[in-house]
C-alpha atoms as a PDB file:
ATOM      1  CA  UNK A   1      98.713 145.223   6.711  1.00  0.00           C
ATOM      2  CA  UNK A   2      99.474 142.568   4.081  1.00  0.00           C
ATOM      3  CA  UNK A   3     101.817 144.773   1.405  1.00  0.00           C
ATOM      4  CA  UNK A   4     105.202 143.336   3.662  1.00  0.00           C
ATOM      5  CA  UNK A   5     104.305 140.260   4.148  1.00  0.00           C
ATOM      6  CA  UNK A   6     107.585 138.138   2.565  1.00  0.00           C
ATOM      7  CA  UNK A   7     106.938 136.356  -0.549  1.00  0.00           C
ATOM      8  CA  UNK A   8     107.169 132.298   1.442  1.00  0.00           C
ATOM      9  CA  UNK A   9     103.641 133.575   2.961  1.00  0.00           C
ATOM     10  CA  UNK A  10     102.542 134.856  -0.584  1.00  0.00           C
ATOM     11  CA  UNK A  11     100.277 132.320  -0.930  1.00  0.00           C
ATOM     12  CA  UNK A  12      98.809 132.280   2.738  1.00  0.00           C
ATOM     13  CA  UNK A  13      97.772 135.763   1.696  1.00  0.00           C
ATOM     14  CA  UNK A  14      96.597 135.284  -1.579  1.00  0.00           C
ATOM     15  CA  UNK A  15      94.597 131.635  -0.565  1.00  0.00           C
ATOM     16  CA  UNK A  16      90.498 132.291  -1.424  1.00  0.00           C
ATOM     17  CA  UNK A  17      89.680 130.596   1.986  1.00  0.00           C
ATOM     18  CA  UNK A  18      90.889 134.043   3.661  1.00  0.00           C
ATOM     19  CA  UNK A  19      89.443 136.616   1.118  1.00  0.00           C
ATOM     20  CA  UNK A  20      85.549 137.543   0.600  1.00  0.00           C
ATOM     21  CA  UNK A  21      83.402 136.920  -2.564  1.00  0.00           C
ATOM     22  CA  UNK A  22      85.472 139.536  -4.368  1.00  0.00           C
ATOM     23  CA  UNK A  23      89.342 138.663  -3.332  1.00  0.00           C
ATOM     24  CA  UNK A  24      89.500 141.423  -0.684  1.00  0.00           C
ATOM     25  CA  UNK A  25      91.696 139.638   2.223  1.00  0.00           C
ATOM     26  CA  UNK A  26      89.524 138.915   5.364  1.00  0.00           C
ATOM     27  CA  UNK A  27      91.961 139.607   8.280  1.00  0.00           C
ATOM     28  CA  UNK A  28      92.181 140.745  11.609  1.00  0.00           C
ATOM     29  CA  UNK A  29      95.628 140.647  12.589  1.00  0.00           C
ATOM     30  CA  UNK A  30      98.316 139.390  10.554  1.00  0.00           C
ATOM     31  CA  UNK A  31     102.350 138.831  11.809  1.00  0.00           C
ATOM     32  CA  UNK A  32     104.791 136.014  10.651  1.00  0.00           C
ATOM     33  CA  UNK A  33     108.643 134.682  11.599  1.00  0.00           C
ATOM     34  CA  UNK A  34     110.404 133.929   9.110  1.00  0.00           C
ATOM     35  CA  UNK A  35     112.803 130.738  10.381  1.00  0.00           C
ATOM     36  CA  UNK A  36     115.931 132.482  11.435  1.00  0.00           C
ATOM     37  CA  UNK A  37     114.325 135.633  12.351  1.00  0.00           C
ATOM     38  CA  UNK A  38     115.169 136.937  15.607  1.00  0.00           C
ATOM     39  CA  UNK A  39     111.336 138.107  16.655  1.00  0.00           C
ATOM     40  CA  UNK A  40     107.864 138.117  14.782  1.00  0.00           C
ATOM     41  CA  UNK A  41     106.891 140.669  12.242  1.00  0.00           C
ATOM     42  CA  UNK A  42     104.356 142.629  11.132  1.00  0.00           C
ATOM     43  CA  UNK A  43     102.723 144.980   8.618  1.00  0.00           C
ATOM     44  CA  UNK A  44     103.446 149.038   8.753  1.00  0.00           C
ATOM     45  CA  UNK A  45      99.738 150.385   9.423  1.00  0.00           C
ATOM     46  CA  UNK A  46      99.526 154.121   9.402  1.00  0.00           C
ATOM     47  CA  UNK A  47      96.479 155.005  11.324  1.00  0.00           C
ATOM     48  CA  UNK A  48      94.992 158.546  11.157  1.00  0.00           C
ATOM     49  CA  UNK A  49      96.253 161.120  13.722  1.00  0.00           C
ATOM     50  CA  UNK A  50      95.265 161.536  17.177  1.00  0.00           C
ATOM     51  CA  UNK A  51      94.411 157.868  17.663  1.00  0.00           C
ATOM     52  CA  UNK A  52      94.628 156.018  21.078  1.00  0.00           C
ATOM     53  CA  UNK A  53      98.212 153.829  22.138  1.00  0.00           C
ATOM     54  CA  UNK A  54      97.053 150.653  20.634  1.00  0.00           C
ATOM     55  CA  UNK A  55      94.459 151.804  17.717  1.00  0.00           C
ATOM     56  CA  UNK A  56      94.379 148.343  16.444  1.00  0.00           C
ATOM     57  CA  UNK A  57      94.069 146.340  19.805  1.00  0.00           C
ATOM     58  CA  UNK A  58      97.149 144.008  19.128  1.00  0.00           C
ATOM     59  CA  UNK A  59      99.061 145.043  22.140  1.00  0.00           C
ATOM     60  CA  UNK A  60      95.990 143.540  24.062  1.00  0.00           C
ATOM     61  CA  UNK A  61      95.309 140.444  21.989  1.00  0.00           C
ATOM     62  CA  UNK A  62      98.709 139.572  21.813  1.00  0.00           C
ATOM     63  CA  UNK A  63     100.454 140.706  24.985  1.00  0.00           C
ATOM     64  CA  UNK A  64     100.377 137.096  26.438  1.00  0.00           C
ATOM     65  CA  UNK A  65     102.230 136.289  23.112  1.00  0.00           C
ATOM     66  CA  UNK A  66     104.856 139.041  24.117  1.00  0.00           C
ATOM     67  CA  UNK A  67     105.128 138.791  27.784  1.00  0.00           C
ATOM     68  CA  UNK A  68     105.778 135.163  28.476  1.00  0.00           C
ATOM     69  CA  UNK A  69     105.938 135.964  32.165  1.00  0.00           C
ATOM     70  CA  UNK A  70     103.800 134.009  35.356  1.00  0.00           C
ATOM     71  CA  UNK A  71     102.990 137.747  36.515  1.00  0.00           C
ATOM     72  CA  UNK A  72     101.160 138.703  33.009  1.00  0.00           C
ATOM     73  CA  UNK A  73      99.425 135.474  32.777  1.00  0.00           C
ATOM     74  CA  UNK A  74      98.231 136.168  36.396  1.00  0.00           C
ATOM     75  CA  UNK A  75      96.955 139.619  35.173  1.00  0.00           C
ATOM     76  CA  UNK A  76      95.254 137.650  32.036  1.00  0.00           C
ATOM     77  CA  UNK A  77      93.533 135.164  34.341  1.00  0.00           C
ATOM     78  CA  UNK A  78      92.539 137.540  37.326  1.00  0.00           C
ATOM     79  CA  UNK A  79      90.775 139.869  33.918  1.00  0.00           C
ATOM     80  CA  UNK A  80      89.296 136.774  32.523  1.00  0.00           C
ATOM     81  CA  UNK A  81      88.014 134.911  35.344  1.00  0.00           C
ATOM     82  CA  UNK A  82      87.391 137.403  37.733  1.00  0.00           C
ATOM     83  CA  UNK A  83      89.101 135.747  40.873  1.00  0.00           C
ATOM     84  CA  UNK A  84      92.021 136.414  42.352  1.00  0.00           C
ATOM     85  CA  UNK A  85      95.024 133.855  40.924  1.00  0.00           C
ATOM     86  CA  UNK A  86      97.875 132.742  43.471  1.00  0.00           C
ATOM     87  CA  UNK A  87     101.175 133.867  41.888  1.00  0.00           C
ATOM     88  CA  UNK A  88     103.298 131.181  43.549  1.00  0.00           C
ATOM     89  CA  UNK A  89     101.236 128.291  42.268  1.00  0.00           C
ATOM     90  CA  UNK A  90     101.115 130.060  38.200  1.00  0.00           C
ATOM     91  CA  UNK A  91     105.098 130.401  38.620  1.00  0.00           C
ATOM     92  CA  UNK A  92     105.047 126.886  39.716  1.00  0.00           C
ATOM     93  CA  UNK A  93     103.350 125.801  36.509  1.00  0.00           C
ATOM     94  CA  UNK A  94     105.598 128.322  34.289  1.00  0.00           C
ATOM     95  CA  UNK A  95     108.649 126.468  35.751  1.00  0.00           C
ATOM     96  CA  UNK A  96     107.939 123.064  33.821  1.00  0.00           C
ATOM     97  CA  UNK A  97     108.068 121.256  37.641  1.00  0.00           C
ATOM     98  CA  UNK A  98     105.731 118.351  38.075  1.00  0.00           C
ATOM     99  CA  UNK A  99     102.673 119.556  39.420  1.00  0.00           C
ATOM    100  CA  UNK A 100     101.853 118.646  43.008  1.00  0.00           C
ATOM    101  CA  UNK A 101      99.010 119.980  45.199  1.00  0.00           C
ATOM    102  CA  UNK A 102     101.089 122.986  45.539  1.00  0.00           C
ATOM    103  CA  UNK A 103      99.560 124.354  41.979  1.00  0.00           C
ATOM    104  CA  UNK A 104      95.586 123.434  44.205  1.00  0.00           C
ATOM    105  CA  UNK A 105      96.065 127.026  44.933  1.00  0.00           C
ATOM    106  CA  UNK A 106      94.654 127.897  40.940  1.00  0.00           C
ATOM    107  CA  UNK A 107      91.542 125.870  41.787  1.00  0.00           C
ATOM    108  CA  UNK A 108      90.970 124.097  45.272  1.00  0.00           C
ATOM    109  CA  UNK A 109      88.223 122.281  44.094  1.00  0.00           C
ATOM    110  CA  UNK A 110      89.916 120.687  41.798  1.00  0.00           C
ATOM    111  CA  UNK A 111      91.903 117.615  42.960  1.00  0.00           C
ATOM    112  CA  UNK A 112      95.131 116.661  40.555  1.00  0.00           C
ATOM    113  CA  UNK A 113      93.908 112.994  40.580  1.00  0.00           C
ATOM    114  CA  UNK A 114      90.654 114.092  38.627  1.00  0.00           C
ATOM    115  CA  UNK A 115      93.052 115.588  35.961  1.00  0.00           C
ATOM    116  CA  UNK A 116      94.791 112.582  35.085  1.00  0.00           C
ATOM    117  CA  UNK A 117      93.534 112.082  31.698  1.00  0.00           C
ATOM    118  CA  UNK A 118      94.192 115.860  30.785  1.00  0.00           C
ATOM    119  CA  UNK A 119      97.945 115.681  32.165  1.00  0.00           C
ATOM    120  CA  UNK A 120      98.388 112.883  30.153  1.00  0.00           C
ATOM    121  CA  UNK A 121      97.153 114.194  26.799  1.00  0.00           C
ATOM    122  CA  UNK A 122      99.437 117.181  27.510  1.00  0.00           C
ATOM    123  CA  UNK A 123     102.181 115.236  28.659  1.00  0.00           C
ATOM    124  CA  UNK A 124     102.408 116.772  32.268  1.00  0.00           C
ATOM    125  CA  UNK A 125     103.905 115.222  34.875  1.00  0.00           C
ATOM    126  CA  UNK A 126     102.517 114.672  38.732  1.00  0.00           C
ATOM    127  CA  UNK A 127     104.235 113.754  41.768  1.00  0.00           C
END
């Protein structure tokens, strides 16, 4: 997983905060852009024979990271949450337009006065 990394992220790989008591890496997943790069990177893994589509699980932890789409964050949140998320209202939010009560449809009890102080620490805008 680590033997491609590029040598800039050397020492990201080789830093003792990421490795056990005996230098063996601790990781879970490991990808990196280099700046120019026209898409993220990662390791070759060869995985034994017979194994299922995604043997590691990265095309599920990092399909949001992929698919940048309203529709697959929809899919996310409807998993995650369990409730059925309004489409129009996530493509709303996806769009960068100020948020109005149109977006009420994610969580009606929610009113967008009450999340003042959270727009503003994200820099969102209302109206």
């Amino acid at each position: 997983m680590l033997d491609q990394v590029p040598d800039v992220f050397r020492p990201c790989v080789e830093e003792p905060a990421f490795s056990d008591e005996e230098g063996m890496p601790l990781v879970t997943a490991c990808v990196w852009r280099e700046t120019g790069a026209d898409g993220w990177r990662a390791g070759a893994i060869d995985f034994p024979d017979g194994t299922a589509e995604d043997p590691d699980g990265s095309g599920y932890l990092f399909r949001l990271l992929v698919d940048r789409s309203p529709e697959a964050f929809r899919q996310w949140a409807e998993d995650y949450y369990e409730v059925p998320v309004d489409l129009d209202a996530v493509r709303h939010v996806f769009s960068s337009r100020s948020l109005t009560d149109e977006v009420r449809a994610l969580n009606s009890k929610v009113a967008l006065g009450d999340l003042a102080k959270e727009f503003a620490e994200i820099g969102c805008s209302t109206g």
